[in-house]
Every structure is written in structure tokens, then in C-alpha cells.
N, C-alpha and C. Protein backbone atom coordinates (compact mmCIF):
# COMPACT_ATOMS: atom_id res chain seq x y z
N UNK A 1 -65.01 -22.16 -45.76
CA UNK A 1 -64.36 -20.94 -46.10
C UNK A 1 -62.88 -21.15 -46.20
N UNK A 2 -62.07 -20.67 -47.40
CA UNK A 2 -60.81 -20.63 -47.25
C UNK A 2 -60.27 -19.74 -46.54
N UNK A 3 -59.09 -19.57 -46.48
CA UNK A 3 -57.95 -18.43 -46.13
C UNK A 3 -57.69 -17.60 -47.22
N UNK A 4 -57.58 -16.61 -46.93
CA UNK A 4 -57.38 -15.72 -47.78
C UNK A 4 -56.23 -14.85 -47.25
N UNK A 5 -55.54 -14.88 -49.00
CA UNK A 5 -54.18 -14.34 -48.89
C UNK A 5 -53.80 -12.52 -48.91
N UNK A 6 -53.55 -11.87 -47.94
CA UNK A 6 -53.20 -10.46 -48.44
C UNK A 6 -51.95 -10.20 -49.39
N UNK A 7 -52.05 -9.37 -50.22
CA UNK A 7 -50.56 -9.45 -51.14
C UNK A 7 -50.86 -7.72 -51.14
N UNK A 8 -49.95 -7.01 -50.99
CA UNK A 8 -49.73 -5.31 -50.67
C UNK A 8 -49.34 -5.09 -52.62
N UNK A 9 -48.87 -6.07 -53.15
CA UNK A 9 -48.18 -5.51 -54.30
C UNK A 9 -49.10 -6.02 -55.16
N UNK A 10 -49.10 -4.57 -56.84
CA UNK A 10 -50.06 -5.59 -57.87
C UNK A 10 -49.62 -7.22 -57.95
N UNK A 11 -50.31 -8.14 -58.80
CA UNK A 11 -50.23 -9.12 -59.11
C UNK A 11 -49.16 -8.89 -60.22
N UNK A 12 -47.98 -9.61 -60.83
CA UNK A 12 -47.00 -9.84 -61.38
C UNK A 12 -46.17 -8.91 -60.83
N UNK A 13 -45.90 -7.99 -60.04
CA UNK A 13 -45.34 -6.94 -59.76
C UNK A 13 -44.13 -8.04 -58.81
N UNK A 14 -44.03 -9.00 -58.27
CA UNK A 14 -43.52 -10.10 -57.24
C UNK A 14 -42.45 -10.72 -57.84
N UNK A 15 -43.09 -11.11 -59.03
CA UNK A 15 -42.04 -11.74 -60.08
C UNK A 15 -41.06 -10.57 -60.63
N UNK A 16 -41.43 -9.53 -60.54
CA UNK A 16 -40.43 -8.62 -61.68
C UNK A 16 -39.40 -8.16 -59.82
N UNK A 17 -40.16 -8.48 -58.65
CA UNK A 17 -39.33 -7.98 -58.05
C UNK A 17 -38.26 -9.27 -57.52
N UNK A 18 -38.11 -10.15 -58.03
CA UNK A 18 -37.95 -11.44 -57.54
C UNK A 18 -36.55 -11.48 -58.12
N UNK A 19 -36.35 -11.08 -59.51
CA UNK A 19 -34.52 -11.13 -60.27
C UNK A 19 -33.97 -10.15 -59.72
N UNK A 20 -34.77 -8.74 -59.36
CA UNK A 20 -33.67 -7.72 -58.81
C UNK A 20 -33.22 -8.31 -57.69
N UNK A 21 -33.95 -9.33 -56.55
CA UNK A 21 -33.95 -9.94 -55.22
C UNK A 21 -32.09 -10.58 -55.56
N UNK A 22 -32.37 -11.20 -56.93
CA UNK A 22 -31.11 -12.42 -56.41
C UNK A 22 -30.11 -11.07 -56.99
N UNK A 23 -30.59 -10.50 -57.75
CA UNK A 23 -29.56 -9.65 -58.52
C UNK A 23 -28.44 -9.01 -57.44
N UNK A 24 -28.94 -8.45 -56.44
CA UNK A 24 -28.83 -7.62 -55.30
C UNK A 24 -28.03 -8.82 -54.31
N UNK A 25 -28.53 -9.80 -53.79
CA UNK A 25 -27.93 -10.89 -53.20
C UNK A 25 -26.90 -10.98 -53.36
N UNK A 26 -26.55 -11.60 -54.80
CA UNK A 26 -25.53 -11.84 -55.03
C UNK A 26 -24.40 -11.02 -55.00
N UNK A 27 -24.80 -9.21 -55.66
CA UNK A 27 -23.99 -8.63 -55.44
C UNK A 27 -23.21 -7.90 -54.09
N UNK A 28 -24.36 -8.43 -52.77
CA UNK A 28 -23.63 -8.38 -51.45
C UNK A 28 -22.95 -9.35 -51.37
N UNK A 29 -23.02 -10.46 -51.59
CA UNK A 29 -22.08 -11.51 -51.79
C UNK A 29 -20.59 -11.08 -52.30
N UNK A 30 -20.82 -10.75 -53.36
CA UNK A 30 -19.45 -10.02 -54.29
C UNK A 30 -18.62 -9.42 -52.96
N UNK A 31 -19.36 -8.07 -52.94
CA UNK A 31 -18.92 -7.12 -51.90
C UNK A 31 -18.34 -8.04 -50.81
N UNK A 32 -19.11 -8.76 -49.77
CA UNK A 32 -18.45 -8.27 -48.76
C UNK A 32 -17.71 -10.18 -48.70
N UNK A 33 -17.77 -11.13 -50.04
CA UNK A 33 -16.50 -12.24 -49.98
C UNK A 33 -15.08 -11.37 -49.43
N UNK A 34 -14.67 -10.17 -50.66
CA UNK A 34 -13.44 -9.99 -50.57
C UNK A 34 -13.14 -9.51 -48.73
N UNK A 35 -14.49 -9.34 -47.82
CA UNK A 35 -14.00 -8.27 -46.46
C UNK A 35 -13.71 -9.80 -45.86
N UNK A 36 -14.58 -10.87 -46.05
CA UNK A 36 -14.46 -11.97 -45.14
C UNK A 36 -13.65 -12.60 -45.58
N UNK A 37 -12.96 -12.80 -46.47
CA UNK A 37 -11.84 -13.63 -46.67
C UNK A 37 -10.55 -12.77 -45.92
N UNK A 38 -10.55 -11.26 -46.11
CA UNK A 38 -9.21 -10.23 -45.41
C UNK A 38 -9.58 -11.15 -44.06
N UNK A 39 -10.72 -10.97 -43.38
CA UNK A 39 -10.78 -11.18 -41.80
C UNK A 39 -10.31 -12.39 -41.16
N UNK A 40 -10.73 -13.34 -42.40
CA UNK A 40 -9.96 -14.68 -42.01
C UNK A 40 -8.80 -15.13 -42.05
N UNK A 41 -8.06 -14.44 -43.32
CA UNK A 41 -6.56 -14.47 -43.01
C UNK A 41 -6.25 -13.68 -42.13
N UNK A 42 -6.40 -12.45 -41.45
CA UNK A 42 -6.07 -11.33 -40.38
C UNK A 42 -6.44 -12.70 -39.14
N UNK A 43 -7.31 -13.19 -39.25
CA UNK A 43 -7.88 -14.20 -37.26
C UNK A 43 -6.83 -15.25 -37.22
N UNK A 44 -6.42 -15.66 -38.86
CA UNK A 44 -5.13 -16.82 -39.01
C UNK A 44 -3.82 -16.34 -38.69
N UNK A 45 -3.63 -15.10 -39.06
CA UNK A 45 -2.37 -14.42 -38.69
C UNK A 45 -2.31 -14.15 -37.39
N UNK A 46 -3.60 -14.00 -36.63
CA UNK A 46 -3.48 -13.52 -35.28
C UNK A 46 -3.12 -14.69 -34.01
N UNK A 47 -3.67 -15.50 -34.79
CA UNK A 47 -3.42 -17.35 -33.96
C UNK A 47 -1.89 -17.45 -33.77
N UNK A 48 -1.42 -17.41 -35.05
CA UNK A 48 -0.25 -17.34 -35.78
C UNK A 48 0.79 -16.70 -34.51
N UNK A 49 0.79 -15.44 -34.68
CA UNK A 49 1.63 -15.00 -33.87
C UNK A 49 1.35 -15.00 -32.43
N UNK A 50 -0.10 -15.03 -32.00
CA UNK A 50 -0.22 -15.82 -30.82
C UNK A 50 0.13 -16.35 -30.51
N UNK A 51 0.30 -17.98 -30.94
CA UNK A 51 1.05 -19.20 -30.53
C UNK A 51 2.42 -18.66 -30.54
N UNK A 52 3.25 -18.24 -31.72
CA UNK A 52 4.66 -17.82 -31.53
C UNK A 52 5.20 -17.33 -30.61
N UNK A 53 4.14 -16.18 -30.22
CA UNK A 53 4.85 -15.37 -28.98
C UNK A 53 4.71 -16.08 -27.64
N UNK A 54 3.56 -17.04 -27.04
CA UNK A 54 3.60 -18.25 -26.73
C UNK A 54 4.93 -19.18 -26.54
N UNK A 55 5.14 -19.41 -27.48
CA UNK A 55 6.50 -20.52 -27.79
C UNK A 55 7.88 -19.68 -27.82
N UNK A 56 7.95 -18.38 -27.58
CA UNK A 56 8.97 -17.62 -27.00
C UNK A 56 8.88 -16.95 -25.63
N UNK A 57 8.34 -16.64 -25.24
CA UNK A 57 8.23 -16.37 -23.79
C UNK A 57 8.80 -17.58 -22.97
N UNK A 58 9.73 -17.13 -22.13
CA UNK A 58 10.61 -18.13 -20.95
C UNK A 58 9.94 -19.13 -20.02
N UNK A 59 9.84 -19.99 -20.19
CA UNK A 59 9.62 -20.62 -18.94
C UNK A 59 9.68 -20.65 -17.33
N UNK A 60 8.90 -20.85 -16.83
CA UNK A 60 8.74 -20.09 -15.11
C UNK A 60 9.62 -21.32 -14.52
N UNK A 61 11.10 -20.59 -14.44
CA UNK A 61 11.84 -21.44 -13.62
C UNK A 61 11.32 -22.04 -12.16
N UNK A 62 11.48 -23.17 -11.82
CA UNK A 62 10.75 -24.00 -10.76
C UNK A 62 12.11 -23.41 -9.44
N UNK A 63 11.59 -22.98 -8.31
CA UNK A 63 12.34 -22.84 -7.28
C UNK A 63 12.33 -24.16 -6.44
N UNK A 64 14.04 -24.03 -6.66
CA UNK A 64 14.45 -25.54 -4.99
C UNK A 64 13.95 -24.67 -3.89
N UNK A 65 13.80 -26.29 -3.45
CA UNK A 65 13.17 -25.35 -1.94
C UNK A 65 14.56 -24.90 -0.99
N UNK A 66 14.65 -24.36 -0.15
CA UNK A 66 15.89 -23.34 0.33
C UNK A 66 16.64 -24.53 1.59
N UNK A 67 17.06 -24.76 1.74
CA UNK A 67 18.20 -25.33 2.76
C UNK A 67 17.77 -24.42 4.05
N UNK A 68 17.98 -25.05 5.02
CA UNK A 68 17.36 -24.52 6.60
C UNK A 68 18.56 -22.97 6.73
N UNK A 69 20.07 -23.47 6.58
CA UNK A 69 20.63 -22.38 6.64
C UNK A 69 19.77 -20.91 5.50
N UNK A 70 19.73 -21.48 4.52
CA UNK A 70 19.30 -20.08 3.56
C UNK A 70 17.75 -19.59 4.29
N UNK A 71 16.91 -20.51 4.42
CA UNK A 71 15.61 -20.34 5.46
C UNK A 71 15.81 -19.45 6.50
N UNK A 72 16.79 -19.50 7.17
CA UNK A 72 17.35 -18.67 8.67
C UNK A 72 17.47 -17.52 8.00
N UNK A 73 18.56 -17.45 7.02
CA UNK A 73 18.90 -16.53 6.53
C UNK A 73 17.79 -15.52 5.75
N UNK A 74 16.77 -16.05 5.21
CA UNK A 74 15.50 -15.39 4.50
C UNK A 74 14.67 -14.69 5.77
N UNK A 75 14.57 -15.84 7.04
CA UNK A 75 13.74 -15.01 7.86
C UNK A 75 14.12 -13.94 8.35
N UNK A 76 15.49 -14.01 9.15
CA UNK A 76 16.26 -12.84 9.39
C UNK A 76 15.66 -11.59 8.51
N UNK A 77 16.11 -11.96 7.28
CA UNK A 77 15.79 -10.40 6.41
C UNK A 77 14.23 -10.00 6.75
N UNK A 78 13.04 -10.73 6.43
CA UNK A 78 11.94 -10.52 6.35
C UNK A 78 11.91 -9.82 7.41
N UNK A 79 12.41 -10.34 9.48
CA UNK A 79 12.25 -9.20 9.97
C UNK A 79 12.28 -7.73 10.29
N UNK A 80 13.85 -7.76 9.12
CA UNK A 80 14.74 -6.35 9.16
C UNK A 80 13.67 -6.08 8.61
N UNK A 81 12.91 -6.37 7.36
CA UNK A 81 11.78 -5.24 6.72
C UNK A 81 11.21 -5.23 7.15
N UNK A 82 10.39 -6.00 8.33
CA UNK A 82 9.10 -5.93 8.86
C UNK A 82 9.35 -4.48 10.17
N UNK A 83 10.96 -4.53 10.62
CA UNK A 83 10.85 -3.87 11.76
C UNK A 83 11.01 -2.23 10.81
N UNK A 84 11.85 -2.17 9.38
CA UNK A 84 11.83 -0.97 9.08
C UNK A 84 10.66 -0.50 8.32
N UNK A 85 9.54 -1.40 8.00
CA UNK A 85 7.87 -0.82 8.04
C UNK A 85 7.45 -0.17 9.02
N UNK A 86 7.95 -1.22 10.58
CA UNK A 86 7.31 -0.35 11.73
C UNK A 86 7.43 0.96 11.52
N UNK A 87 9.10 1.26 11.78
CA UNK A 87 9.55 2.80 11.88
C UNK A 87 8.94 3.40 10.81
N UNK A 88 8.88 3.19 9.59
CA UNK A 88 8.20 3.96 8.47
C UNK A 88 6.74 4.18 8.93
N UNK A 89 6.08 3.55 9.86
CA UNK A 89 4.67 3.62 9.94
C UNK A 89 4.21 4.16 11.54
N UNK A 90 5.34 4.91 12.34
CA UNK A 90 5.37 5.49 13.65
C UNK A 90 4.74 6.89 13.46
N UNK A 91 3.81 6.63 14.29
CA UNK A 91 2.69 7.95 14.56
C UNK A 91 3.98 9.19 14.92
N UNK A 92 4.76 9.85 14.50
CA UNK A 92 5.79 10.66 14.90
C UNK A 92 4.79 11.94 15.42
N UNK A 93 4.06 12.54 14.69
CA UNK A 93 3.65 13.81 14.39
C UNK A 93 2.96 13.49 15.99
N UNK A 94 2.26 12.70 16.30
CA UNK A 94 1.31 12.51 17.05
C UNK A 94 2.38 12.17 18.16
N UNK A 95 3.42 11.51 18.46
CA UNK A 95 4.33 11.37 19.88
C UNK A 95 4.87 12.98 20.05
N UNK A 96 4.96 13.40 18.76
CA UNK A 96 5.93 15.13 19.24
C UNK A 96 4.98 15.66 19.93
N UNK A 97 3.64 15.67 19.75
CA UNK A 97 2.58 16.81 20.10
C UNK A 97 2.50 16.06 21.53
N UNK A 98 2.55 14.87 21.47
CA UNK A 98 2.32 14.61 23.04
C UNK A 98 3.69 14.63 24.07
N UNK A 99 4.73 14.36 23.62
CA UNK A 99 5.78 14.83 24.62
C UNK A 99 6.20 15.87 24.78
N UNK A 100 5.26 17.27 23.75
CA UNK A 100 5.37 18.84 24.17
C UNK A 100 5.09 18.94 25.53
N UNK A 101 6.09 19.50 26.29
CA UNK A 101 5.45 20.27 27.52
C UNK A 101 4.36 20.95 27.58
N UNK A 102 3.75 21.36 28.81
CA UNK A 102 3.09 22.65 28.87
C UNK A 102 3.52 23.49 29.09
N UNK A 103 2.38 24.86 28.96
CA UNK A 103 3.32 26.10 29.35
C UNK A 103 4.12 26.49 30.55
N UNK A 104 3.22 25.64 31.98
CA UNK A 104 3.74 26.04 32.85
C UNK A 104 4.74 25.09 33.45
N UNK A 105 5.16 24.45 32.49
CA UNK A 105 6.31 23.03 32.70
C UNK A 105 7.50 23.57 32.00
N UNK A 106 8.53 23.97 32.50
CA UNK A 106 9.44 24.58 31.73
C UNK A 106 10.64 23.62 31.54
N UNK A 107 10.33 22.92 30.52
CA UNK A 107 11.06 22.29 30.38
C UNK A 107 11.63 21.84 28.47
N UNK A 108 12.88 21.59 28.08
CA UNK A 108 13.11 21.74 26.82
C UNK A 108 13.58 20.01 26.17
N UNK A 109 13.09 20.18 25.28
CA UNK A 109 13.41 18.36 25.15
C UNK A 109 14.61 18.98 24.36
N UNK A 110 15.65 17.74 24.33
CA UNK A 110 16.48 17.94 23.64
C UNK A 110 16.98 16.30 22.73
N UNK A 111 16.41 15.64 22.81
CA UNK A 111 15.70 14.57 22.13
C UNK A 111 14.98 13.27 22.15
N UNK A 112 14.71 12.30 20.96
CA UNK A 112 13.68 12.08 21.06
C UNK A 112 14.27 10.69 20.60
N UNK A 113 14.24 9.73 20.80
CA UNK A 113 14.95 7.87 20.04
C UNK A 113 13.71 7.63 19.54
N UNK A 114 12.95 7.45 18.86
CA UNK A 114 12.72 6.18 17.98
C UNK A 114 12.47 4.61 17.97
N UNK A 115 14.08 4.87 17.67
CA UNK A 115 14.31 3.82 17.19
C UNK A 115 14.58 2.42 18.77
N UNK A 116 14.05 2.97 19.57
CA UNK A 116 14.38 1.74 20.64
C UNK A 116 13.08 0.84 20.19
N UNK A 117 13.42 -0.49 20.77
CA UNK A 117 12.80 -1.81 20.42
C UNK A 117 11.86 -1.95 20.72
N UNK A 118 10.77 -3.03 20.39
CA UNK A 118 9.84 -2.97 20.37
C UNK A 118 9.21 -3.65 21.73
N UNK A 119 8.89 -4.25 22.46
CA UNK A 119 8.90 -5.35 23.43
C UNK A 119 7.90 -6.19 23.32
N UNK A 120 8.16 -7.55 23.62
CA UNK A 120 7.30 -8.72 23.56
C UNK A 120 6.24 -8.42 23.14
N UNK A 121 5.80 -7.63 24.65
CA UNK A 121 4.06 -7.74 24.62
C UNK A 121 3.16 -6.61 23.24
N UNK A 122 3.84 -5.83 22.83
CA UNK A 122 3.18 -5.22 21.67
C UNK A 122 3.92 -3.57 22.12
N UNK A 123 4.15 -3.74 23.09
CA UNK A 123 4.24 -2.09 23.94
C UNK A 123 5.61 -1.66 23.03
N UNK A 124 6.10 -0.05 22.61
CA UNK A 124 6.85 0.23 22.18
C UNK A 124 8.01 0.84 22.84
N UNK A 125 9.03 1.24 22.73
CA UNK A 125 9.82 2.41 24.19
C UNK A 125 10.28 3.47 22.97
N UNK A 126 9.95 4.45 23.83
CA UNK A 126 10.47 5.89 23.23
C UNK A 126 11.20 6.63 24.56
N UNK A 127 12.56 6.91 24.35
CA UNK A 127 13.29 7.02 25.04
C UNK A 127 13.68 9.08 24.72
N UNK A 128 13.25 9.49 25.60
CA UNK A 128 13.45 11.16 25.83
C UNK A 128 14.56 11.35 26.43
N UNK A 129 15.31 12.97 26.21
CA UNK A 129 16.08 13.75 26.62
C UNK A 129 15.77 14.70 27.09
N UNK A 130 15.57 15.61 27.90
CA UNK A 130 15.61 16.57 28.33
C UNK A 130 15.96 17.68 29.27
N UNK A 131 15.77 18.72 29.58
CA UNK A 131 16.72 19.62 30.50
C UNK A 131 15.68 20.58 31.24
N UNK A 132 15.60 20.97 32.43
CA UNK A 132 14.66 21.67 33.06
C UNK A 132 15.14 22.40 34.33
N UNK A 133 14.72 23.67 34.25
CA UNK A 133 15.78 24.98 35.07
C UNK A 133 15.77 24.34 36.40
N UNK A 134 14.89 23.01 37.20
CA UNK A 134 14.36 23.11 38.47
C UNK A 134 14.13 21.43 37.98
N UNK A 135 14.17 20.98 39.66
CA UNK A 135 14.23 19.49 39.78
C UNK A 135 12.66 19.18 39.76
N UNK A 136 11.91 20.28 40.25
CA UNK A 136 10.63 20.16 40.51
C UNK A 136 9.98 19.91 38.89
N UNK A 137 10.18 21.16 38.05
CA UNK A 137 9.56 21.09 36.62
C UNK A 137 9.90 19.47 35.97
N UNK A 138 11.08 18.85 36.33
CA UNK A 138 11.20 17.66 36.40
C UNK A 138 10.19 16.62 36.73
N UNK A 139 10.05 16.63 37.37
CA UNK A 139 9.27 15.91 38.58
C UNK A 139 8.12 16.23 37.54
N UNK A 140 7.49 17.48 37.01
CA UNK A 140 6.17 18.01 36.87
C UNK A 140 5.94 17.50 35.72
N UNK A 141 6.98 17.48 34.58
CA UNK A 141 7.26 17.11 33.39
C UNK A 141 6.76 15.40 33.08
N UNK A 142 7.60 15.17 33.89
CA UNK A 142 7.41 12.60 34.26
C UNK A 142 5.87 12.91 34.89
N UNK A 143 5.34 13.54 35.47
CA UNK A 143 4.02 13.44 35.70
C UNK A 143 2.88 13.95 34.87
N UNK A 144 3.13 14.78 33.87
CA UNK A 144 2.32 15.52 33.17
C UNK A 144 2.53 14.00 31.86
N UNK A 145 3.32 13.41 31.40
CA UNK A 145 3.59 12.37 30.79
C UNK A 145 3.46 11.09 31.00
N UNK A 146 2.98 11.11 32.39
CA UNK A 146 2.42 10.00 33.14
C UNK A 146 0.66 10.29 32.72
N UNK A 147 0.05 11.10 32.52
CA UNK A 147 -1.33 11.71 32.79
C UNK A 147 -1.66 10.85 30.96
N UNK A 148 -0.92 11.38 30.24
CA UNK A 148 -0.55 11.55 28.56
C UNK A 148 -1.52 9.43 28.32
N UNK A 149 -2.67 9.49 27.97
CA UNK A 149 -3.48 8.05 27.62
C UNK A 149 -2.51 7.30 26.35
N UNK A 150 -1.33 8.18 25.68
CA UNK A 150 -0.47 7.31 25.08
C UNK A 150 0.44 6.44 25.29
N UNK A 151 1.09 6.93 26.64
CA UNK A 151 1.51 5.78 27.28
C UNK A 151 0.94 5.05 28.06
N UNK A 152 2.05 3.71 28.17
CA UNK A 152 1.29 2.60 29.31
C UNK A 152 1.95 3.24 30.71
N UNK A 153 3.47 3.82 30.39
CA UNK A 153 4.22 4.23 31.67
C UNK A 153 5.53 4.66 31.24
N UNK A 154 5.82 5.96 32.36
CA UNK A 154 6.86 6.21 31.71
C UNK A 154 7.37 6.76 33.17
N UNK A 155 8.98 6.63 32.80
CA UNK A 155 9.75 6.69 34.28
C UNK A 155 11.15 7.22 33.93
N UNK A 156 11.73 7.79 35.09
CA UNK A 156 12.97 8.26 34.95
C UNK A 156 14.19 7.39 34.89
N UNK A 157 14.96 7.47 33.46
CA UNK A 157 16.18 6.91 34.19
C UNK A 157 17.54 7.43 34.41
N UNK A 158 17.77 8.39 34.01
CA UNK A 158 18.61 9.24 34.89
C UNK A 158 18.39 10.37 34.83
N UNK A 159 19.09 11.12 36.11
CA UNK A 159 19.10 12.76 35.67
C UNK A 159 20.66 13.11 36.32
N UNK A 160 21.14 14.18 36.19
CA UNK A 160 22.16 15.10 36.32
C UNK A 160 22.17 16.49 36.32
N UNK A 161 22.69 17.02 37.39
CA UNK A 161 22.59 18.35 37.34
C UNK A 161 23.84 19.56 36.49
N UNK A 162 23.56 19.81 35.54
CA UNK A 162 24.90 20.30 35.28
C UNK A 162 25.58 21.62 35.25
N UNK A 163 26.55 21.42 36.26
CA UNK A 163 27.16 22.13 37.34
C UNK A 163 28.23 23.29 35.71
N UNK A 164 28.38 23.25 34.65
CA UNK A 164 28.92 24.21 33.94
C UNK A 164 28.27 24.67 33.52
N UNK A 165 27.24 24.79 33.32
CA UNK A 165 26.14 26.03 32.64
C UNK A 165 25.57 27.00 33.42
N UNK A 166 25.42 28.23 33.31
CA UNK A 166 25.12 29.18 34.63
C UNK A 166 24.14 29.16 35.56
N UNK A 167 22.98 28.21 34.84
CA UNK A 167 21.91 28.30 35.19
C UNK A 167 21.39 26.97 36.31
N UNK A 168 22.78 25.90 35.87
CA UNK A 168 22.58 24.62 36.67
C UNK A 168 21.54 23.60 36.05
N UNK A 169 21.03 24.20 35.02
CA UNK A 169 19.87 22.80 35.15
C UNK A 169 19.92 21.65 34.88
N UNK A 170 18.92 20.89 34.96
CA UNK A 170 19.00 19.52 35.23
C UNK A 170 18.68 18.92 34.04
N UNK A 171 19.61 17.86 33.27
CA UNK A 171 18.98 17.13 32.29
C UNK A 171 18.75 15.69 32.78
N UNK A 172 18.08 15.12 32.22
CA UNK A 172 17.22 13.71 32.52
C UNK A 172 16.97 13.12 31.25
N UNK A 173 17.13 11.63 31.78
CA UNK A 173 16.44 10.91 30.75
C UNK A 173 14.97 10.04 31.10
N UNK A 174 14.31 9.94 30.15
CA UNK A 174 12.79 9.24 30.27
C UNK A 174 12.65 8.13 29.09
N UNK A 175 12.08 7.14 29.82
CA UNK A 175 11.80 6.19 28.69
C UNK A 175 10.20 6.01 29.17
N UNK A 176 9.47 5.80 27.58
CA UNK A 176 8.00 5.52 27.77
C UNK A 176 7.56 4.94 26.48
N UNK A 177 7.05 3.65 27.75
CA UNK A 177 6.66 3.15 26.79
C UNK A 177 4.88 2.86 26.14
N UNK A 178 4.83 2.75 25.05
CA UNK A 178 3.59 3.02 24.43
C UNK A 178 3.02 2.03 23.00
N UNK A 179 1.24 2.28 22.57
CA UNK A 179 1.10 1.15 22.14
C UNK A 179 0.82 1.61 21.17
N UNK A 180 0.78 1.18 19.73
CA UNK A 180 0.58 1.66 18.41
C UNK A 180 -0.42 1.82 18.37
């Protein structure tokens, strides 16, 4: 038994469709030479000024390495920024709410440092002002701030009573220190 061929189209109908075949070919050919020749000069032009802009762009100047004096001098700075990140990055909102008195602590801050140093071990010092009608609210104040889980410890370092205001009270200073 042979194979047998299916053909969908009459017989000669193949041949008459066979010249329109190249007819058609060719004329996509026509058409789309003129798009592929634009594209190839456009990919040549694009190399083109590729490389150029390439061959104008500066060269990445090579850095000497720095002399020990300029080294000193670089680290120095790096700390000044490192220490004015700290301050930029100090829980403030969160030390005010905790060195608020209570109600029954009558006592008025009258300010607040910052900016004191940092110490070795990681611990920070925030150094207070304040004034309180009574030596006791004093006393009540360094202990209610002693209680405070933000500090490690905090202690008096001076107070004064001051004898021109009518009322006498006492201002003090507190330093406490605490951990980020």
C-alpha cells in the first residue's frame, strides 16, 4: 500500500497559487528593505554616539592616599558627624515626658542640656535644672527620677536656696545618665 497524499485545493489550483506566492514575497521584501536598512543606520548611529559620549566623559581621577597628618585630620571630622547624628537622633520627645514631674512633685524644670557627652561605656548624661518651693519636693523629684527605667542613675549636683525671690525656693542641678 502506498501513502496517500491529502491536497485541500483543486488540482492545478497550487500552481496558479504559487506566482501570487513569490509575487507577494517579494513585495514584503520591497516594503519592509527600506524599514531595515532606516534601523541599521539608526543601531550605527546609536554605537556612534555611544562610543563618543564614552570618549568624553572624564576620567575617575585616582586618589593619593592621605598623609597620617590629613588621616588625623579626616578622622577628627568623621567624629564631629558621627557625634552630630547622635544629637540629631536623641529620643527628645521621650526624655521630656520622662523628666515631667508628677502632680504631686511640685517642682518646675527650668532646663534641660543635651548636649553633654557621651561616656565610654555607651551611657549618655543629661544634665537638668530645676527649682522646687521645698527641699523635700527636691528630694521627691531625684527619687521619682531615680524610679524612671530610663536611667542608669541620676544624682544631685548642686542645689541653692534662693534667698531673693519671696518664696525662697530651691534650685538644683541633676545629671542622669542614660542609654539610647
Amino acid at each position: 500500500m502506498g501513502l496517500s497524499r491529502l491536497e485541500f485545493l483543486p488540482p492545478g489550483a497550487a500552481q496558479t497559487y504559487k506566482g501570487w506566492r513569490l509575487v507577494l514575497c517579494l513585495a514584503g521584501i520591497a516594503i519592509l528593505l527600506p524599514a531595515a536598512l532606516g534601523w541599521l543606520v539608526q543601531f550605527q548611529e546609536t554605537r556612534r554616539l555611544e562610543t563618543q559620549l564614552v570618549q568624553l566623559q572624564p576620567a575617575r581621577p585616582v586618589r593619593a592616599p592621605l598623609s597620617a597628618a590629613q588621616q588625623r585630620e579626616r578622622d577628627i571630622e568623621l567624629k564631629q558627624v558621627a557625634a552630630a547624628v547622635r544629637q540629631l537622633n536623641l529620643p527628645v520627645t521621650r526624655l521630656i515626658k520622662t523628666v515631667q514631674a508628677p502632680r504631686d512633685v511640685r517642682v518646675a524644670l527650668l532646663g534641660l542640656d543635651l548636649n553633654a557627652q557621651q561616656r565610654q561605656d555607651g551611657a549618655s548624661v543629661l544634665k537638668i535644672a530645676a527649682e522646687a518651693e521645698t527641699p523635700q519636693d527636691m528630694l521627691n523629684y531625684l527619687a521619682f527620677l531615680n524610679q524612671q527605667p530610663m536611667f542608669s542613675s541620676v544624682y544631685l549636683l548642686k542645689h541653692e536656696m534662693n534667698a531673693n525671690a519671696p518664696e525662697h525656693p530651691y534650685r538644683f542641678q541633676l545629671e542622669a545618665q542614660w542609654r539610647q
